[in-house]
Protein backbone atom coordinates (compact mmCIF):
# COMPACT_ATOMS: atom_id res chain seq x y z
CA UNK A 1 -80.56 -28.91 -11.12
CA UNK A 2 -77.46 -29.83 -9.28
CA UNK A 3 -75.28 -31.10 -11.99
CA UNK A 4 -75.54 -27.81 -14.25
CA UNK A 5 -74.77 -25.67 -11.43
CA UNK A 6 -71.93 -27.69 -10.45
CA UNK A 7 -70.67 -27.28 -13.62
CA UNK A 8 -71.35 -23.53 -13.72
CA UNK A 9 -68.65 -23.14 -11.18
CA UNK A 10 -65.99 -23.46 -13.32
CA UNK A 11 -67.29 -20.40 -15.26
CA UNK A 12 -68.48 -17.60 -12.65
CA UNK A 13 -70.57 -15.87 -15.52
CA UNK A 14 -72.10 -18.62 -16.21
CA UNK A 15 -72.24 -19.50 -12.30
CA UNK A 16 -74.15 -15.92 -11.55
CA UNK A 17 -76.55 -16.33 -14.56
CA UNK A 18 -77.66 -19.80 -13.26
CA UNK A 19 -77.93 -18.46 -9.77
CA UNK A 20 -80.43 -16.01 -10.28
CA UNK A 21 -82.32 -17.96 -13.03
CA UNK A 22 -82.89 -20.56 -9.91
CA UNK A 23 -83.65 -17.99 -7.60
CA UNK A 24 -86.12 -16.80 -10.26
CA UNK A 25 -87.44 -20.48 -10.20
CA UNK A 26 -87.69 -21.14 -6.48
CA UNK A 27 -89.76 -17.93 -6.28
CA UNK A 28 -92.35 -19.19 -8.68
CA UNK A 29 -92.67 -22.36 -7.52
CA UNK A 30 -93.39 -20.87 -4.26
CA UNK A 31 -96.07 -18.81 -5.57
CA UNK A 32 -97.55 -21.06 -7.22
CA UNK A 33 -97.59 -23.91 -4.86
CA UNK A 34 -97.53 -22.62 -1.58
CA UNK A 35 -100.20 -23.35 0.27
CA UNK A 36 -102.14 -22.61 3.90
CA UNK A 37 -103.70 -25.55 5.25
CA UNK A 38 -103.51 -23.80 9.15
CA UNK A 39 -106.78 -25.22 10.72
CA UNK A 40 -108.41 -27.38 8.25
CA UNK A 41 -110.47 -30.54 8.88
CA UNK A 42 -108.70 -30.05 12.62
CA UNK A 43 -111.21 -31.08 15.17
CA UNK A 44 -111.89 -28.08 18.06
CA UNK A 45 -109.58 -28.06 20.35
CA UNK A 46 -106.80 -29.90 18.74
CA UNK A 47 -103.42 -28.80 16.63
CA UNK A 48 -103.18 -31.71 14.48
CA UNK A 49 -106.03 -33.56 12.37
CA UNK A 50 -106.70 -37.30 12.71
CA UNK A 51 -105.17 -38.39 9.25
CA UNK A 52 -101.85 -40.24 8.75
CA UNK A 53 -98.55 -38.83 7.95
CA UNK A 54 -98.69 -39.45 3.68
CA UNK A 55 -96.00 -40.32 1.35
CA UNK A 56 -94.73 -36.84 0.73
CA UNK A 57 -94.51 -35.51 4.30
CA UNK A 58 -92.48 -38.57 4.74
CA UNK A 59 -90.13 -37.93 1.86
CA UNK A 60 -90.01 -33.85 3.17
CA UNK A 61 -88.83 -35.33 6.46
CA UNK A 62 -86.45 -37.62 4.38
CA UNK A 63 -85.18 -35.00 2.76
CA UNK A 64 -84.68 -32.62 5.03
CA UNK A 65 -83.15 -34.54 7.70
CA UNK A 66 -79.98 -35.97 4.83
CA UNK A 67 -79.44 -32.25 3.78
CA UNK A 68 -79.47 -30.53 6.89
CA UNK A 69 -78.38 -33.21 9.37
CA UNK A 70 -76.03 -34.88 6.98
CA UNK A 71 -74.95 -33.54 4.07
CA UNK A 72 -74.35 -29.96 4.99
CA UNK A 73 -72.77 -30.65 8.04
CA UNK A 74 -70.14 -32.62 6.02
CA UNK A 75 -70.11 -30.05 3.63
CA UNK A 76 -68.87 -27.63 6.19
CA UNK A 77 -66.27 -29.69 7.27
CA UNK A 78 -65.12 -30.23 3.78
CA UNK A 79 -64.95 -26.28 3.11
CA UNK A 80 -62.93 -25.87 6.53
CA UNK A 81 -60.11 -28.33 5.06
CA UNK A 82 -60.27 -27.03 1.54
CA UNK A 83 -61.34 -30.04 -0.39
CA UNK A 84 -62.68 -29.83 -4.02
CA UNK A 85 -65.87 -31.36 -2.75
CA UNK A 86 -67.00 -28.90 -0.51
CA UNK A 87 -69.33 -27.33 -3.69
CA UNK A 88 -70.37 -30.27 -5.04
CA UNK A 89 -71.07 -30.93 -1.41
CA UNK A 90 -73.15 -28.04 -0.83
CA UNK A 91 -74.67 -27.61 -4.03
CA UNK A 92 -76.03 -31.23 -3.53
CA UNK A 93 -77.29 -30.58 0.12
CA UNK A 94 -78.67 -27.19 -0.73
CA UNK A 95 -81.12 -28.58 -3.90
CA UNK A 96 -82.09 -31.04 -1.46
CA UNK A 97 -83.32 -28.74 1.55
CA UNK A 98 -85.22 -26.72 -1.52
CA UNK A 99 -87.19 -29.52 -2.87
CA UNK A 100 -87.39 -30.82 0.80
CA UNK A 101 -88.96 -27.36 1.71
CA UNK A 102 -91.77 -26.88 -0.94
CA UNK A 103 -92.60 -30.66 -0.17
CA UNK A 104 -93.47 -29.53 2.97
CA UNK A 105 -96.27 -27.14 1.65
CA UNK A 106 -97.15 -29.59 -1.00
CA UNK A 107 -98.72 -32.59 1.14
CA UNK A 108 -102.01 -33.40 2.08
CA UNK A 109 -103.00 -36.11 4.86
CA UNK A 110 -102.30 -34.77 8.44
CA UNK A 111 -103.00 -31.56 8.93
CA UNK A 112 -101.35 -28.44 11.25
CA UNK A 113 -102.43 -25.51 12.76
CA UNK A 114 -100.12 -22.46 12.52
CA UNK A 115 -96.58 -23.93 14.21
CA UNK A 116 -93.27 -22.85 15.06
CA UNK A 117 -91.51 -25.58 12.34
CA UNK A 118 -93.44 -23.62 9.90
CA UNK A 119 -92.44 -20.14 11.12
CA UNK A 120 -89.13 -21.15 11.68
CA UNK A 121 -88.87 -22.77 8.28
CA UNK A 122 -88.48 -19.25 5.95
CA UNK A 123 -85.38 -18.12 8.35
CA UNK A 124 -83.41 -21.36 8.48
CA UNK A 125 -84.04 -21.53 4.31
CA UNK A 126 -82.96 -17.55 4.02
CA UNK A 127 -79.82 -18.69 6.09
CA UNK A 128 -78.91 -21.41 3.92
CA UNK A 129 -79.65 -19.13 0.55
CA UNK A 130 -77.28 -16.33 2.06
CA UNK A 131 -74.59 -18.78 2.75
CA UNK A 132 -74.96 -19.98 -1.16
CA UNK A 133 -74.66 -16.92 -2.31
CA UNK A 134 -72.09 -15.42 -0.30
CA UNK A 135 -69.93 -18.40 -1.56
CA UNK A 136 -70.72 -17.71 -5.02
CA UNK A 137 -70.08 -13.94 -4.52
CA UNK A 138 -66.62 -14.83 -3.28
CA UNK A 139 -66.13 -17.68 -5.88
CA UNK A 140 -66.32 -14.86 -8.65
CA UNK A 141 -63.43 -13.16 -6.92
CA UNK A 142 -64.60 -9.66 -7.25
CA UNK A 143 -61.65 -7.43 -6.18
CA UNK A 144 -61.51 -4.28 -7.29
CA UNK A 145 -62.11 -0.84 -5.75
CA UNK A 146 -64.91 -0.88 -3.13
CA UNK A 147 -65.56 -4.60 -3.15
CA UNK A 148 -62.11 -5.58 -2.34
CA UNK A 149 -62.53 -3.89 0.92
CA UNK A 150 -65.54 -5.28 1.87
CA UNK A 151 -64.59 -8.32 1.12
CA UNK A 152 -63.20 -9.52 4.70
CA UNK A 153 -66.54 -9.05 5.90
CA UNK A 154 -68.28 -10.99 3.07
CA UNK A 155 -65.76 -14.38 3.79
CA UNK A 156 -66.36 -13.79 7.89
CA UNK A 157 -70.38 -14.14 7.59
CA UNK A 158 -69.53 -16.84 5.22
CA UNK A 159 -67.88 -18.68 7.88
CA UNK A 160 -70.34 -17.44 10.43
CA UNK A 161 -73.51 -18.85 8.26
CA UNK A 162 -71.49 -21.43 7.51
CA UNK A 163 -70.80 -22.69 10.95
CA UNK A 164 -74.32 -21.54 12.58
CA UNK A 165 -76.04 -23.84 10.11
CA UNK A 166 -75.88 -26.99 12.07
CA UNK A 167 -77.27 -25.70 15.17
CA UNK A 168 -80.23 -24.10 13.59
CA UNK A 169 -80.94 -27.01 11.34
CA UNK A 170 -80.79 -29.27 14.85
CA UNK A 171 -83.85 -27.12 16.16
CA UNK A 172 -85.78 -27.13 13.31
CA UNK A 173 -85.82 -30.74 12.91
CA UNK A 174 -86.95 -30.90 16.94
CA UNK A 175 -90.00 -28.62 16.11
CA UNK A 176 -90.55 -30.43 12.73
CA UNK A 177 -91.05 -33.72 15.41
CA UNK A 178 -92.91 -32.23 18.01
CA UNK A 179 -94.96 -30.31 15.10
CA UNK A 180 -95.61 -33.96 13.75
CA UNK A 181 -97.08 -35.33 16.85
CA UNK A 182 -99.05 -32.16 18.33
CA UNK A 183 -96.97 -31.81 21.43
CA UNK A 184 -95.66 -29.02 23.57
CA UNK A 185 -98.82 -26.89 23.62
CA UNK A 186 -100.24 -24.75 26.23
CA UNK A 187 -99.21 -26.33 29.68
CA UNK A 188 -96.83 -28.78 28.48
CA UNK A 189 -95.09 -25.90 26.64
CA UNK A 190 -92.98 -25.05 29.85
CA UNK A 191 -91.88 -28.71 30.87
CA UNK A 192 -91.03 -29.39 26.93
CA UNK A 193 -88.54 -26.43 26.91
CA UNK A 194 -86.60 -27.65 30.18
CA UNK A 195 -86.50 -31.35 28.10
CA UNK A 196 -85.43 -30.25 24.90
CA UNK A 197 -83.09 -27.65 25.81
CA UNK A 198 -81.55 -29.23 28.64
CA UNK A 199 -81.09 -32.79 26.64
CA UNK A 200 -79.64 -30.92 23.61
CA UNK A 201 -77.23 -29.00 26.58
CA UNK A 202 -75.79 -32.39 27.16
CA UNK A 203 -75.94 -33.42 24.03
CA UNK A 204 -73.44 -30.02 23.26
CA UNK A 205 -71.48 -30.88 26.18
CA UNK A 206 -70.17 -34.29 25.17
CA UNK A 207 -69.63 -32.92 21.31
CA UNK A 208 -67.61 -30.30 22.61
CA UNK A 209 -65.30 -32.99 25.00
CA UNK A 210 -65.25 -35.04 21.37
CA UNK A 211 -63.44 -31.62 19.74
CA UNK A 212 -61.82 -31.19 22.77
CA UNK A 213 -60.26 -34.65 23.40
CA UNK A 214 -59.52 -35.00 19.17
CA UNK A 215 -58.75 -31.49 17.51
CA UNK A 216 -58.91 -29.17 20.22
CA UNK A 217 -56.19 -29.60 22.29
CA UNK A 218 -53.97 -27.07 20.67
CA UNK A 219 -56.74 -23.89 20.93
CA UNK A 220 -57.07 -24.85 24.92
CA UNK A 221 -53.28 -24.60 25.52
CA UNK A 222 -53.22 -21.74 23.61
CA UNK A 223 -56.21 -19.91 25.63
CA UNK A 224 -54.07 -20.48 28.99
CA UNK A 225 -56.82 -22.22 30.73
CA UNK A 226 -57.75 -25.52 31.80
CA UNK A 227 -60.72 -26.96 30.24
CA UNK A 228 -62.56 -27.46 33.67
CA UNK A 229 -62.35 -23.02 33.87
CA UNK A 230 -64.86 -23.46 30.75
CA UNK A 231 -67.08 -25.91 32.00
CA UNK A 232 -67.40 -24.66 35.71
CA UNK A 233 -68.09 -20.80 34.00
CA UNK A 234 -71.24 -22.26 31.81
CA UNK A 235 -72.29 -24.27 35.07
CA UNK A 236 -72.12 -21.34 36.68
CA UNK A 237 -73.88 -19.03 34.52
CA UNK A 238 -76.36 -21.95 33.87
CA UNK A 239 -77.20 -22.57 37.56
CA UNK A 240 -77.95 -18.82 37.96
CA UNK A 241 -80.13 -18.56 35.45
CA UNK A 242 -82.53 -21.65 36.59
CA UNK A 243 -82.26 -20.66 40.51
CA UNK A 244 -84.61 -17.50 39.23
CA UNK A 245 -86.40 -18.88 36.42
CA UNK A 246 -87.56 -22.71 37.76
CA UNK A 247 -90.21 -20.85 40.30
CA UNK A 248 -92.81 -18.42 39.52
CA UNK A 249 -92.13 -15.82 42.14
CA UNK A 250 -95.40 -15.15 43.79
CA UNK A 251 -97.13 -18.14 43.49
CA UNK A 252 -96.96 -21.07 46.31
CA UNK A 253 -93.71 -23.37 46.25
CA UNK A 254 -94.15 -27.06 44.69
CA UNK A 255 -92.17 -30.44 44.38
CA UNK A 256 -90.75 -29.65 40.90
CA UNK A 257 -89.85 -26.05 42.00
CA UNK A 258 -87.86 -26.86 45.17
CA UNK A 259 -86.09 -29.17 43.18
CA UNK A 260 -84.90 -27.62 40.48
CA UNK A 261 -84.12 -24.81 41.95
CA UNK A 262 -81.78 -25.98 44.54
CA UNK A 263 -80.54 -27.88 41.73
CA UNK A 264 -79.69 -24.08 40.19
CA UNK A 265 -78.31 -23.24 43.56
CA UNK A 266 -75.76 -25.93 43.33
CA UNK A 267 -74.55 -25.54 40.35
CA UNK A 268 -73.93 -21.70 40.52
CA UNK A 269 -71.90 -22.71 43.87
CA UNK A 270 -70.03 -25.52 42.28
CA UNK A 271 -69.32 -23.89 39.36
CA UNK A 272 -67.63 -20.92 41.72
CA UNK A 273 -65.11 -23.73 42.98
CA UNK A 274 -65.00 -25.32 39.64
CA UNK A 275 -63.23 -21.48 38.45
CA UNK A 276 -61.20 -21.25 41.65
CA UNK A 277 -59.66 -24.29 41.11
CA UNK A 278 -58.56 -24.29 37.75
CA UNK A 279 -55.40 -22.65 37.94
CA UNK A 280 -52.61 -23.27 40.20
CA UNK A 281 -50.76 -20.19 42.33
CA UNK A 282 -48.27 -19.59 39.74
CA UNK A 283 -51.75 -18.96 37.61
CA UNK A 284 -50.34 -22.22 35.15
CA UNK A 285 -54.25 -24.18 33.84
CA UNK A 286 -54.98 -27.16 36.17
CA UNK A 287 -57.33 -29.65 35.69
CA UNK A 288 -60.21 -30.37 38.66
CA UNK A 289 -63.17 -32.92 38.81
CA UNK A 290 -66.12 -30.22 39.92
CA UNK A 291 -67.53 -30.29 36.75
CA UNK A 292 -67.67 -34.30 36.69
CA UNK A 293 -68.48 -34.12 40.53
CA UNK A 294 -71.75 -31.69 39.44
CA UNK A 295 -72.95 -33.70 36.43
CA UNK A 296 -72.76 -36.82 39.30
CA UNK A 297 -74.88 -34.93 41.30
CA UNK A 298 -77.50 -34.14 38.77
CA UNK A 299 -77.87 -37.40 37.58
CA UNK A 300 -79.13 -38.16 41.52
CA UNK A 301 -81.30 -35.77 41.76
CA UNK A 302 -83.05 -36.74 38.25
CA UNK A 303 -82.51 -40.50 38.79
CA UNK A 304 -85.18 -39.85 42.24
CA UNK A 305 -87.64 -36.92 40.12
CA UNK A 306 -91.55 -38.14 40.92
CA UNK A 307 -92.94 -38.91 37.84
CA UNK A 308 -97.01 -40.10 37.35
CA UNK A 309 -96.24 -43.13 34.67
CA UNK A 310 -94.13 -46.04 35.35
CA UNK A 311 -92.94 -45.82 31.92
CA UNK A 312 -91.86 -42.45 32.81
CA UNK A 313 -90.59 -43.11 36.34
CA UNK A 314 -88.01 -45.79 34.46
CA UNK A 315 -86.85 -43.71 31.41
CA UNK A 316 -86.07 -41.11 33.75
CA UNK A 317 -84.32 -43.36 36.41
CA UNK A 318 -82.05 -44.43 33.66
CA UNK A 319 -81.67 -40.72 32.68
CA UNK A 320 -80.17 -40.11 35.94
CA UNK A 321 -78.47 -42.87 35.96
CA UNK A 322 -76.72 -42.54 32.78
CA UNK A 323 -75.71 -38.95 34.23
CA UNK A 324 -74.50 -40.06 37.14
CA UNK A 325 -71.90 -42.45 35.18
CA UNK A 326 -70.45 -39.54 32.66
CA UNK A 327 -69.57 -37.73 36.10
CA UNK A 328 -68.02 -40.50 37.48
CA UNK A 329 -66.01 -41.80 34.24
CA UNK A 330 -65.11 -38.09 34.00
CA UNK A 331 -64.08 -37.76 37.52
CA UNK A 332 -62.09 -40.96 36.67
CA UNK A 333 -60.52 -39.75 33.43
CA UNK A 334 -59.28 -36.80 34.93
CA UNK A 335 -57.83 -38.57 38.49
CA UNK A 336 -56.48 -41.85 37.18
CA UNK A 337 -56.14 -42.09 33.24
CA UNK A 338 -54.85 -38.37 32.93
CA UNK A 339 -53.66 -37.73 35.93
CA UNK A 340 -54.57 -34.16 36.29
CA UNK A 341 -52.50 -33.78 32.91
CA UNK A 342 -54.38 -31.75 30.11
CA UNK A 343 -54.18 -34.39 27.67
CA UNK A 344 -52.83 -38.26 26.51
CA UNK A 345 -52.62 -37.68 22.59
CA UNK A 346 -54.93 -36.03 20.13
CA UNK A 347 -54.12 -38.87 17.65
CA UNK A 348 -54.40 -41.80 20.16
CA UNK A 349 -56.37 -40.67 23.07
CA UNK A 350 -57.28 -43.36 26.03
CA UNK A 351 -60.01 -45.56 25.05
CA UNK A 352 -61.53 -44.68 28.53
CA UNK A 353 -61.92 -41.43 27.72
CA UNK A 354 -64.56 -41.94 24.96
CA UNK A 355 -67.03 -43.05 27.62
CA UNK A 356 -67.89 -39.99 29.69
CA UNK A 357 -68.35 -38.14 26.23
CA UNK A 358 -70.88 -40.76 24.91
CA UNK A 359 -72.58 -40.65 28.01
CA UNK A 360 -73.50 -36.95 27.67
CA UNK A 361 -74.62 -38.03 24.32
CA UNK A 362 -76.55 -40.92 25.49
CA UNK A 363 -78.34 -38.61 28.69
CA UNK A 364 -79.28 -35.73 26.22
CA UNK A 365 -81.43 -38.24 24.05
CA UNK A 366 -82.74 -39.61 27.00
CA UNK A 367 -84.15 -36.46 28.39
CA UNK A 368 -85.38 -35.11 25.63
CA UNK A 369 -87.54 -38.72 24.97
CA UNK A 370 -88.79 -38.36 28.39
CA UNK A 371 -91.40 -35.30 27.94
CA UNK A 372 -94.93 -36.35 29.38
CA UNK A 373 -96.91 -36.53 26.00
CA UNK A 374 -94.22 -39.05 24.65
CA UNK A 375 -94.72 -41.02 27.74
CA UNK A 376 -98.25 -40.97 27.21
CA UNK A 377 -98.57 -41.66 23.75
CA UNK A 378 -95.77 -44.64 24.62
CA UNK A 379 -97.75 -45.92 27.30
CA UNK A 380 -100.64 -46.19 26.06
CA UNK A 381 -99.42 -47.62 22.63
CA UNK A 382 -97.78 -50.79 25.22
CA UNK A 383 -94.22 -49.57 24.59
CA UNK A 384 -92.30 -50.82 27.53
CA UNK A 385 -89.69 -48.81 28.75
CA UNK A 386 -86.55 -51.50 27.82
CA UNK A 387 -87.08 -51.04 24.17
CA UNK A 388 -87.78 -47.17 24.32
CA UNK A 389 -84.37 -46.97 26.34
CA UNK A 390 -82.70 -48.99 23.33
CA UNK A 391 -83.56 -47.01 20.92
CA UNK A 392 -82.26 -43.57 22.27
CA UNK A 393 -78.90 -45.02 23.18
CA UNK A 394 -78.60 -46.29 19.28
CA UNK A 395 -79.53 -42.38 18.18
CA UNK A 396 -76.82 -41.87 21.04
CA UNK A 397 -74.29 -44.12 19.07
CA UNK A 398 -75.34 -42.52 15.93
CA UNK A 399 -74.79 -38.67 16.74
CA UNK A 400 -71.66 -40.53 18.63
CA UNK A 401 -70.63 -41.79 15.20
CA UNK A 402 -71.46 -39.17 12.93
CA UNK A 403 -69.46 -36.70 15.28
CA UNK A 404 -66.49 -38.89 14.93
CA UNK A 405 -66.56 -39.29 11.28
CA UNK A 406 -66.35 -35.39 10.85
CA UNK A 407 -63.52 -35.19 13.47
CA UNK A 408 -61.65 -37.33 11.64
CA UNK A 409 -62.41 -35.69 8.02
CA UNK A 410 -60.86 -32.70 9.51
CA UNK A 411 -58.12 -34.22 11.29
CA UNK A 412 -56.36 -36.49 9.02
CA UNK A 413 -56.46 -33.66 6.18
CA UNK A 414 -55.35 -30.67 8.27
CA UNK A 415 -52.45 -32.52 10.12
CA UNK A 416 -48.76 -31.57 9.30
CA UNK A 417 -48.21 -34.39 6.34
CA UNK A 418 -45.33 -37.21 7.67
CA UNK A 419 -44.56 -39.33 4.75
CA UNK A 420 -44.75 -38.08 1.14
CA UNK A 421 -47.42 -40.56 -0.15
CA UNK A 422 -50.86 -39.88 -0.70
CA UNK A 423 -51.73 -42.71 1.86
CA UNK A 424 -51.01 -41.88 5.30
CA UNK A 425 -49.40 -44.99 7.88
CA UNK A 426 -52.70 -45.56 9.29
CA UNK A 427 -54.06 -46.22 5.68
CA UNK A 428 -56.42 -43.10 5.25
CA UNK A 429 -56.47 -41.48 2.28
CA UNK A 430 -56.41 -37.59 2.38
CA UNK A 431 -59.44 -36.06 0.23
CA UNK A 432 -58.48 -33.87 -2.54
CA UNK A 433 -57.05 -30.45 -1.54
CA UNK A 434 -56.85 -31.38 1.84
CA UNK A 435 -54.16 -30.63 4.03
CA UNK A 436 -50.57 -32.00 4.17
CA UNK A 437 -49.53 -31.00 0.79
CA UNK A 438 -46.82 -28.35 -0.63
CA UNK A 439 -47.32 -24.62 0.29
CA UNK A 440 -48.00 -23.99 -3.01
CA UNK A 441 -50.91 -26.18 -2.85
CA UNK A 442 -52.42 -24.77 0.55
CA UNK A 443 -51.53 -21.19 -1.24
CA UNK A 444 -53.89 -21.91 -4.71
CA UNK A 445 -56.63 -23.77 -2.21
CA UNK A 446 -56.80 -20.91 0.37
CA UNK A 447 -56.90 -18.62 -2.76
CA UNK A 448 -59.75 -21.24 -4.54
CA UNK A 449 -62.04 -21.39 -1.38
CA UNK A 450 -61.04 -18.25 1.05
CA UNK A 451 -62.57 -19.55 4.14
CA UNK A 452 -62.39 -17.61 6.90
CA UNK A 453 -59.37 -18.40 9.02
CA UNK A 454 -57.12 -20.27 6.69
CA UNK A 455 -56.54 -17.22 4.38
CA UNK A 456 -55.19 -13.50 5.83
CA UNK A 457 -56.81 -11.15 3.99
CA UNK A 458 -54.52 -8.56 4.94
CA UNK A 459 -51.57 -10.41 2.81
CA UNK A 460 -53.47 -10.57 -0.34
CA UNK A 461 -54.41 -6.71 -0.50
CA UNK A 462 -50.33 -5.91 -0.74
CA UNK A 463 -49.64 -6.38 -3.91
CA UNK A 464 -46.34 -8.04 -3.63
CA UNK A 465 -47.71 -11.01 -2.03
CA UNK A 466 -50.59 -10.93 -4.82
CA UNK A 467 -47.97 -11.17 -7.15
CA UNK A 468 -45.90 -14.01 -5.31
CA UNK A 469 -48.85 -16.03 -5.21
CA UNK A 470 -49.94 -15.58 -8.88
CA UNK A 471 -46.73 -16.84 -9.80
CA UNK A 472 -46.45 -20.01 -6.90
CA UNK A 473 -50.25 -20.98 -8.44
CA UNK A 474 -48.55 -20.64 -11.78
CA UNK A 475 -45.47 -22.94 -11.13
């Protein structure tokens, strides 16, 4: 299916014809095999039936977890840079999350009632069909009239899709694993939000210092604020929203609820000084540690949380723990490697400075492997808590990685080209179409790909500049 349609781009009739003679396909197939298998041979009382995972739910997890947690993500990246493989890309990742998808309803083995990964499934799919064929639409260049105007607005929810893929493939794949095992139902619902949205918080944090501290250093001067007035607003906002939502008002104060709601209270107070203190009194950006100085403090408070299993106790003492040492690396960073400067080098940042972002990494998986059903299920299965630790920091060092290898994609192919050969002076080779060549190439790719913020739209709808570029793209 994959190589046709790659080859279909090079003719958009024959592109368009093949599109909706797949789309013709897929909705057959899911006719014909789609299945409900909500409630059956699932004892009373329980969400999941007794049977093993088989061979084909293991290949749908397969599957889905290389499209949408690996190759789309890269195939993103590649469109933002304008490389040739950004279809191929895609194409490939998309035919994977299809026959990924009606795997899913094609198993037999265990057994679900009705779940969220299901019900979730049908939007993130519609998402990723949208974004394929709002990049064929604009691949046929369609100009004329009516369309030409609305064309802006086409490329911007291609970018939008485009860019909101990621995040919504994340949370599918944590229902498709909760899902799995039968957790986070009825009164562990409440506990496995605070986990899983909190870990995947951190998680965001330190891939947002990784932009930051590689690619991002540019946007943040150009905002005229200092990255600590970012982080000390979301702390802010963030520690308002759990001083009012970590209690039920009306009902009888407990442990938990004292805790984490003074926990809210201090980080809606810190996160006031945090803003205060991140300009100077000329109004210039200046850097503060109240943002490290809070994550310190919340790695404490977790590293002492009650818990009933020893297992537990641990995993969450090293939780804290970990916390506790991305605040004080940051507070470090920021005092005594940077001192209070906004940045070393994009290209050749501090070596230091990569540990308070892989900590964030490293506490997110943590917290979200801590729930009290995985505990349980860990405990009783004799996991001790030294290997369970081990394994979350090498999904740590493998989100680390995978972050890192995207950065770089970008960043080597978008940089302003020093040396006319293809092979850069650190000995990276820039991917086809991307970055550092003439004008006239970045002209023909922005014209090839039109994503949205490398092109202006306004300059190709005056005819002048249409007819410049024709003729560059011709030369």
């Amino acid at each position: 299916m994959a190589l046709p349609l790659c080859r279909s781009f090079a003719d958009p009739p024959r592109l368009a014809k093949n599109f909706v003679i797949y789309t013709i396909i897929v909705l057959l197939i899911s006719r014909a095999s789609a299945h409900e298998h909500h409630g059956e041979g699932i004892p009373e009382g329980m969400v999941i039936s007794a049977e093993p995972l088989d061979i084909i739910l293991w290949i749908h997890i397969g599957l889905q977890v290389l499209a949408f947690g690996l190759i789309l993500p890269m195939g993103m990246v590649l469109g933002i840079i304008h490389s040739r493989l950004h279809v191929p890309v895609q194409v490939f990742g998309t035919s994977l999350g299809i026959i990924g998808y009606f795997l899913g309803h094609m198993h037999g083995g265990r057994q679900f009632k009705k779940n969220i990964h299901g019900v979730f499934a049908n939007p993130l799919m519609l998402m990723l069909l949208s974004q394929v064929g709002l990049g064929i639409y604009l691949r046929l260049h369609l100009e004329r009239g009516y369309q030409g105007r609305i064309r802006r607005y086409f490329v911007m929810a291609h970018s939008i899709l485009g860019k909101a893929l990621p995040v919504f493939s994340w949370v599918q794949m944590l229902f498709g694993g909760i899902t799995a095992l039968g957790f986070c139902r009825a009164d562990h619902m409440g506990q496995c939000l605070a986990h899983f949205i909190m870990g995947s918080a951190f998680i965001a944090y330190g891939i947002m210092l990784t932009i930051l501290l590689l690619v991002g250093q540019a946007w943040l001067k150009r905002t005229g604020k200092s990255q600590e007035f970012f982080d000390s607003a979301v702390i802010a906002v963030w520690g308002c929203v759990n001083t009012f939502t970590e209690h039920r008002w009306g009902q009888p104060w407990g442990h938990s609820d004292l805790q984490h709601t003074s926990m809210g209270i201090v980080w809606w107070c810190a996160g006031l000084v945090g803003i205060w203190l991140s300009r100077n009194r000329d109004g210039t950006p200046k850097r503060n540690i109240i943002p490290g100085f809070v994550i310190l403090l919340t790695g404490y408070a977790m590293s002492s949380h009650k818990q009933a299993l020893m297992l537990s106790t641990m995993v969450h003492t090293v939780f804290g723990y970990t916390l506790m040492g991305a605040g004080i690396t940051r507070i470090i960073e920021i005092s005594f490697v940077l001192r209070d400067k906004p940045y070393i080098s994009e290209e050749n940042p501090n070596s230091f400075q990569y540990v308070p972002t892989f900590l964030l990494y490293a506490s997110g998986f943590l917290f979200m492997g801590a729930t009290e059903e995985q505990m349980g299920l860990l405990s009783a299965a004799g996991v001790s808590h030294v290997s369970y630790i081990l394994i979350l920091y090498s999904l740590a060092f493998l989100m680390f990685l995978f972050v890192h290898v995207l950065l770089h994609i970008y960043a080597v192919n978008t940089a302003p080209e020093k040396a006319t050969s293809t092979i850069n002076t650190n000995g990276h080779i820039r991917l086809p179409n991307g970055g550092g060549g003439s004008d006239a190439r970045h002209v023909r790719d922005a014209e090839e790909f039109e994503l949205e913020g490398l092109m202006s739209e306004e300059e190709d709808d005056v005819p002048e500049n249409r007819k410049k570029r024709t003729q560059v793209v011709e030369d």
